[in-house]
N, C-alpha and C. Protein backbone atom coordinates (compact mmCIF):
# COMPACT_ATOMS: atom_id res chain seq x y z
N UNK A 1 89.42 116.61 131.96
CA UNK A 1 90.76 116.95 131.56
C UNK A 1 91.23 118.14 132.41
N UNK A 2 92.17 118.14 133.01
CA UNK A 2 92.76 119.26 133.92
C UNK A 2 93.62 120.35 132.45
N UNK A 3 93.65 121.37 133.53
CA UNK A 3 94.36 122.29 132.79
C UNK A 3 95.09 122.74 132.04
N UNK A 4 96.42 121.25 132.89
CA UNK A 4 97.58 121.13 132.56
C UNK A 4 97.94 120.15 131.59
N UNK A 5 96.75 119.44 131.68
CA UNK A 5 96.93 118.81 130.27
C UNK A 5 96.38 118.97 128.84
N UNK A 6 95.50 120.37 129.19
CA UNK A 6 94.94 121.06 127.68
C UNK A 6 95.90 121.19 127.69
N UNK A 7 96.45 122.00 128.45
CA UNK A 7 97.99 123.43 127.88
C UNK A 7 98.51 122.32 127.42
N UNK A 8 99.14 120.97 127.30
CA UNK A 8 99.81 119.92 126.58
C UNK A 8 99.72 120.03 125.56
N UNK A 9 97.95 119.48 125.17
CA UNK A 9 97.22 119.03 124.29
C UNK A 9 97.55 120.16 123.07
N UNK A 10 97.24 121.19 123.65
CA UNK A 10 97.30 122.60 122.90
C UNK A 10 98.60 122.91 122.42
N UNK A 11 99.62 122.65 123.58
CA UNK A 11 101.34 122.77 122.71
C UNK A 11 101.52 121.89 121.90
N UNK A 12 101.41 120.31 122.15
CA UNK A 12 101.58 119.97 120.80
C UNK A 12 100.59 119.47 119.41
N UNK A 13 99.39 120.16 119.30
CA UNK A 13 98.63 120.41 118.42
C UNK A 13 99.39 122.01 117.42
N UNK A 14 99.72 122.71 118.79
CA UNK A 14 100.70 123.53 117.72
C UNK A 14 101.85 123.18 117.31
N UNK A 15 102.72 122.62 117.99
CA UNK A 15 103.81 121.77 117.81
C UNK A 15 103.46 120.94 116.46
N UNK A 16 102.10 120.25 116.01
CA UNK A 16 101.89 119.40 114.93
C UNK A 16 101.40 120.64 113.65
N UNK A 17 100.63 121.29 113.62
CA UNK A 17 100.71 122.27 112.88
C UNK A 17 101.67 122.72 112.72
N UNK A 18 102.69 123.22 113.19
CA UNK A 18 104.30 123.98 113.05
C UNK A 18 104.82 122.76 111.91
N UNK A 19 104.86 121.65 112.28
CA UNK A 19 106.00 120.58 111.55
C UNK A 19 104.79 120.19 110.52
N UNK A 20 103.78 120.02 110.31
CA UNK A 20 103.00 120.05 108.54
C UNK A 20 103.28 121.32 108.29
N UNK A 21 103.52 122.12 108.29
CA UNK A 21 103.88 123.59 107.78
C UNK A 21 104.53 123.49 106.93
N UNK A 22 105.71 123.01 107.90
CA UNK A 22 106.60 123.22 106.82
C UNK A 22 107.51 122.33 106.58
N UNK A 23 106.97 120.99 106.64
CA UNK A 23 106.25 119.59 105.72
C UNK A 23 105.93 120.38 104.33
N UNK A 24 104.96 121.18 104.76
CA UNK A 24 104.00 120.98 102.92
C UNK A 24 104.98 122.07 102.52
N UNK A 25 105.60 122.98 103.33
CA UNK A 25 106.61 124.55 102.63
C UNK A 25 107.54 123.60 101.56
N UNK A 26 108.22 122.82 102.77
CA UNK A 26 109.54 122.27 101.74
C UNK A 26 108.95 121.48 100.44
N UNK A 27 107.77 120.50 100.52
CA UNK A 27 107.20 119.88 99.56
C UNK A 27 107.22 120.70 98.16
N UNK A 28 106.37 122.10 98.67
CA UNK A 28 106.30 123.16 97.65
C UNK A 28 107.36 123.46 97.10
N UNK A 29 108.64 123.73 98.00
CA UNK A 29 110.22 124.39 97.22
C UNK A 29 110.34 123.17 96.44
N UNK A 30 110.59 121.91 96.69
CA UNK A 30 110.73 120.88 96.22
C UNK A 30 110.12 120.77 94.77
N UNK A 31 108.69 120.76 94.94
CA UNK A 31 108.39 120.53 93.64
C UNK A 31 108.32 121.78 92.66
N UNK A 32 108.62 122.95 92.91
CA UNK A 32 109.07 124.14 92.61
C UNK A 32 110.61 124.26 91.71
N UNK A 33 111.09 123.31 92.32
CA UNK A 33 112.28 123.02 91.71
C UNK A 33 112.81 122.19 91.15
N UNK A 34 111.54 121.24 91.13
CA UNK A 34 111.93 120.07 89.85
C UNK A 34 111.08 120.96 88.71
N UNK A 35 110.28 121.12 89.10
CA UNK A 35 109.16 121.92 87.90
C UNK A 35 110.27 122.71 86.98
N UNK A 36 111.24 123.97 87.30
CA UNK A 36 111.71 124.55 86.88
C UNK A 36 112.61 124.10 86.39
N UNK A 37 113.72 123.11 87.09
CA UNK A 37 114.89 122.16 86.37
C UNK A 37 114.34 121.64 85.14
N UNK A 38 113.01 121.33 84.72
CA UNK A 38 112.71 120.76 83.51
C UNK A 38 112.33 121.92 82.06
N UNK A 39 112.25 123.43 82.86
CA UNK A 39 112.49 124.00 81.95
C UNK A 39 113.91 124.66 81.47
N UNK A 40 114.56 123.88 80.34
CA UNK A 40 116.16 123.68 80.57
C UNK A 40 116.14 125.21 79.81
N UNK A 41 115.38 125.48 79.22
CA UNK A 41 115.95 126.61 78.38
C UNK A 41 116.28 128.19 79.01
N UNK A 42 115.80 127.88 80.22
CA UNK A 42 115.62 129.12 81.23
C UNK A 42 117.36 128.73 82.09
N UNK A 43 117.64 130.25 82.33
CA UNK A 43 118.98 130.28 83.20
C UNK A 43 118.55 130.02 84.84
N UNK A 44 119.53 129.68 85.29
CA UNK A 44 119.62 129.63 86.33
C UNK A 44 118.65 130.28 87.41
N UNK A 45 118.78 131.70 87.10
CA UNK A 45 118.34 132.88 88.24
C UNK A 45 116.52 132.61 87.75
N UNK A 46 116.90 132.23 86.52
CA UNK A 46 115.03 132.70 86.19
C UNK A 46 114.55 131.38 86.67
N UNK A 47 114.93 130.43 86.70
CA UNK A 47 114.26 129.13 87.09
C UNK A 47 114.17 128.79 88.56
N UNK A 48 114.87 129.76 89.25
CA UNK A 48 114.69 129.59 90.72
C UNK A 48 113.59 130.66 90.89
N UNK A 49 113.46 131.85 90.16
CA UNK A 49 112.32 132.65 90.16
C UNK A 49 111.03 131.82 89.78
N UNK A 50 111.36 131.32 88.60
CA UNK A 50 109.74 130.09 88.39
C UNK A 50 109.39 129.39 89.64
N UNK A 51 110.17 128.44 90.00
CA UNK A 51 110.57 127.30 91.50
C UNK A 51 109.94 128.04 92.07
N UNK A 52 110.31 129.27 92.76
CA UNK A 52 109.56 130.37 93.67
C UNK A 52 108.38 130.79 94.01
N UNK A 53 107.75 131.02 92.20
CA UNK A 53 106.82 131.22 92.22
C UNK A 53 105.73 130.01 91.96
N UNK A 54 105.95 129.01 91.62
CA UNK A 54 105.53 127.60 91.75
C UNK A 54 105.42 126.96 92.92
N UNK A 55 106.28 127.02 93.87
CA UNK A 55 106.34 126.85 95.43
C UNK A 55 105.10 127.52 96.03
N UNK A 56 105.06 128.84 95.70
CA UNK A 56 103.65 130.01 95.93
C UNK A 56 102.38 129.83 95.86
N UNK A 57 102.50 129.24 94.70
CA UNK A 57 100.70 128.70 94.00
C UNK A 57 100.55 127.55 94.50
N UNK A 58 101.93 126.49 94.84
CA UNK A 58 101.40 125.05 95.15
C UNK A 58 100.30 125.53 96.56
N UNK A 59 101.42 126.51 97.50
CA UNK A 59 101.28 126.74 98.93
C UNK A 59 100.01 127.80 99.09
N UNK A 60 99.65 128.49 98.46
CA UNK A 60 98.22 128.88 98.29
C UNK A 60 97.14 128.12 98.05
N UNK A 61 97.65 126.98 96.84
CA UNK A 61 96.51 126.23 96.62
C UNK A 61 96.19 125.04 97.43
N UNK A 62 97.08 124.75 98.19
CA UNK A 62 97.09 123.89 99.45
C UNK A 62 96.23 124.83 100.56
N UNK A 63 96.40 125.67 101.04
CA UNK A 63 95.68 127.04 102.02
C UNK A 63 94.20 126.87 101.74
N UNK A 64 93.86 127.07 100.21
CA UNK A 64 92.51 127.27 99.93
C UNK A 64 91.72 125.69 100.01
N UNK A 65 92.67 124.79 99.89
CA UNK A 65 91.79 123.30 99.95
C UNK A 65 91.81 123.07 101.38
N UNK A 66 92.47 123.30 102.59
CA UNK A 66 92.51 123.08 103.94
C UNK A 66 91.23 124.09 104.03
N UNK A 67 90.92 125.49 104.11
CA UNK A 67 89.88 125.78 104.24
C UNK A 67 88.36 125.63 104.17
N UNK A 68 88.36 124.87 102.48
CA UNK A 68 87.13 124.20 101.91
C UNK A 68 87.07 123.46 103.06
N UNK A 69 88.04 122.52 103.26
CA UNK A 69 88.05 120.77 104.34
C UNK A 69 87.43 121.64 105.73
N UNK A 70 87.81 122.54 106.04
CA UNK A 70 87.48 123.10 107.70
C UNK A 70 86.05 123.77 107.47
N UNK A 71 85.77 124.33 106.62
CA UNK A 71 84.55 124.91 106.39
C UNK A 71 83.61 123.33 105.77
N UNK A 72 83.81 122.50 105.32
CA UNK A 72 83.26 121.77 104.96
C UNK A 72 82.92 120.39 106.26
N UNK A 73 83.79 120.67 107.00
CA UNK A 73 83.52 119.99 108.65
C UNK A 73 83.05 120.32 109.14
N UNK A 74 82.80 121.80 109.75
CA UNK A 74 81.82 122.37 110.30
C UNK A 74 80.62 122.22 109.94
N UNK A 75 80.18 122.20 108.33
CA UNK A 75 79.19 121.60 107.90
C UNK A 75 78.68 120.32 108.47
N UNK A 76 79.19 119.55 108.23
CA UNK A 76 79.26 118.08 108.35
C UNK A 76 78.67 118.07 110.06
N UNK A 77 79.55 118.29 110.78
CA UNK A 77 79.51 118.84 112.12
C UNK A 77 77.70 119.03 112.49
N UNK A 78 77.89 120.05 111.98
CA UNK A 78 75.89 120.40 112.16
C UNK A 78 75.38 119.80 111.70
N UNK A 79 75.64 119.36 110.54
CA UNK A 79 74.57 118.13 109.79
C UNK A 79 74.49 117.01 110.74
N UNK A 80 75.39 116.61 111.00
CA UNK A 80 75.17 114.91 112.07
C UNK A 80 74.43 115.49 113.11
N UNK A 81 74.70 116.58 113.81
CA UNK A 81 74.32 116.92 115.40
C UNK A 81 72.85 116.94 115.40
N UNK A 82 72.59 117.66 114.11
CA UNK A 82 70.93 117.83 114.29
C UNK A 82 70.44 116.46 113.78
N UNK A 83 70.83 115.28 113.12
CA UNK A 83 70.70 114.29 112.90
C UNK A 83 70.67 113.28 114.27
N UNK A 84 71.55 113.65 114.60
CA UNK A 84 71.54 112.64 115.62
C UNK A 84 70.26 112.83 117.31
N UNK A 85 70.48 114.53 117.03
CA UNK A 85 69.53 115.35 117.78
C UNK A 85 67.76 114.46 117.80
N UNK A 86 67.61 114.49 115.74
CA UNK A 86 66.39 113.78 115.73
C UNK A 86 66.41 112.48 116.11
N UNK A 87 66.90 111.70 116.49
CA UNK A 87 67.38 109.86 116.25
C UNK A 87 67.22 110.54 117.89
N UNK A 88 67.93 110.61 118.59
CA UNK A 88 67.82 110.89 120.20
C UNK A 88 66.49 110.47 120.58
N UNK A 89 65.89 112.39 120.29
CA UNK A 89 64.20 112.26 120.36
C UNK A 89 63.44 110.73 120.49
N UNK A 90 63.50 110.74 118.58
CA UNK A 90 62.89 109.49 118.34
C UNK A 90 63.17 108.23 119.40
N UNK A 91 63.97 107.82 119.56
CA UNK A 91 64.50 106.75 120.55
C UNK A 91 64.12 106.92 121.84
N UNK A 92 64.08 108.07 122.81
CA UNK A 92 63.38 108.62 123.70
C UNK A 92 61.79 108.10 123.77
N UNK A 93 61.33 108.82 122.75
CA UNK A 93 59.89 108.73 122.30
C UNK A 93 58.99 107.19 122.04
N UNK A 94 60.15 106.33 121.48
CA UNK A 94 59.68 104.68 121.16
C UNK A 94 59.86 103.79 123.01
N UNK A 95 60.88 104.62 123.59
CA UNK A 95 61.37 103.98 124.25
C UNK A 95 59.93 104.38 125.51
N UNK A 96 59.66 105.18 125.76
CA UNK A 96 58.42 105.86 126.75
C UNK A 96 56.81 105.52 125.83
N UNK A 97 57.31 105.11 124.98
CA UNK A 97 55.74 104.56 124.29
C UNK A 97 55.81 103.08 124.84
N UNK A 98 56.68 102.39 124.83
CA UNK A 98 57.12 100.84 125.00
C UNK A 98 56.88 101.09 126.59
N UNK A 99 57.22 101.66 127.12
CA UNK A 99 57.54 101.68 128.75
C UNK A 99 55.95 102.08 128.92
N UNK A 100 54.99 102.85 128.17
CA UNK A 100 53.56 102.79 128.48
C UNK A 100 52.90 101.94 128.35
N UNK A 101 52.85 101.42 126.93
CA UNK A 101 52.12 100.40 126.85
C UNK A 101 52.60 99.09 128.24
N UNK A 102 53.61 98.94 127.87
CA UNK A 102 54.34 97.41 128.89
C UNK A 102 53.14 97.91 130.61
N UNK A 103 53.50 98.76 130.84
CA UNK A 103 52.59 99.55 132.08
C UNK A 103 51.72 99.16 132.01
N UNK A 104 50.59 99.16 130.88
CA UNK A 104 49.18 99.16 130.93
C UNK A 104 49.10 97.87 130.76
N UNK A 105 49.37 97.36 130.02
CA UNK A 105 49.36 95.81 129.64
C UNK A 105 49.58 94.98 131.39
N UNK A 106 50.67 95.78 131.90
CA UNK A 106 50.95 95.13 133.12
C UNK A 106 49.88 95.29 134.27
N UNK A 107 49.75 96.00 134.52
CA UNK A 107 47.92 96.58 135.20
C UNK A 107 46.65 96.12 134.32
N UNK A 108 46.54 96.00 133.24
CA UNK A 108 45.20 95.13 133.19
C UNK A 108 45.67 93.92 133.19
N UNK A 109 46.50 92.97 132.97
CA UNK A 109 46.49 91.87 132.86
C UNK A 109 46.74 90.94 134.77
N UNK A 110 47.34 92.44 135.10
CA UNK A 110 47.45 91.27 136.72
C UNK A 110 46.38 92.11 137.80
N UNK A 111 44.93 92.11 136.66
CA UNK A 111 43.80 92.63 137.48
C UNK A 111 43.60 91.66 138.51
N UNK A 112 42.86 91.66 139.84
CA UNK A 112 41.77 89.95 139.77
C UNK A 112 40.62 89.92 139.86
């Protein structure tokens, strides 16, 4: 990959982060403000203060589950690598046992 096409890759990976942003922001005002429209007994000013602060907790509690997911990949991440690390080996190892024996088998059998 040349240079010029990380720097791409990289603008619009931020470019896609920027627009889920605030994807999930408006989601939050959104459901911030149905939440509060259903509490009818509250005025106006206080139910956009609820909305507000409902928007807040959605958008925090969205923050803290993307983290688990990224910390929980990285996991995952090392778990396969050293998995696959052993499976490598092993396969290596069957494959140079097979390639010995076949050898020996091939030298004693085309003795004369």
């Amino acid at each position: 990959m040349t240079k010029r096409s990380e720097e791409a890759a990289a603008g619009l990976a931020a470019l896609e982060g920027y627009l889920m942003s605030q994807a999930a922001r408006k989601e939050a005002q959104e459901a911030g403000r149905a939440f509060a429209r259903s509490l009818t007994w509250l005025g106006p000013g206080e139910q956009e203060q609820i909305g507000d602060r409902f928007a807040q907790h959605h958008l925090r509690l969205r923050r803290e589950m993307l983290a688990a997911t990224v910390v929980r990949a990285a996991e995952l991440k090392g778990e396969y690598a050293h998995r696959y690390s052993r499976l490598r080996r092993r396969a290596t190892g069957l494959a140079l046992g097979v390639f010995g024996l076949w050898t020996v088998a091939t030298v004693v059998l085309c003795r004369p």
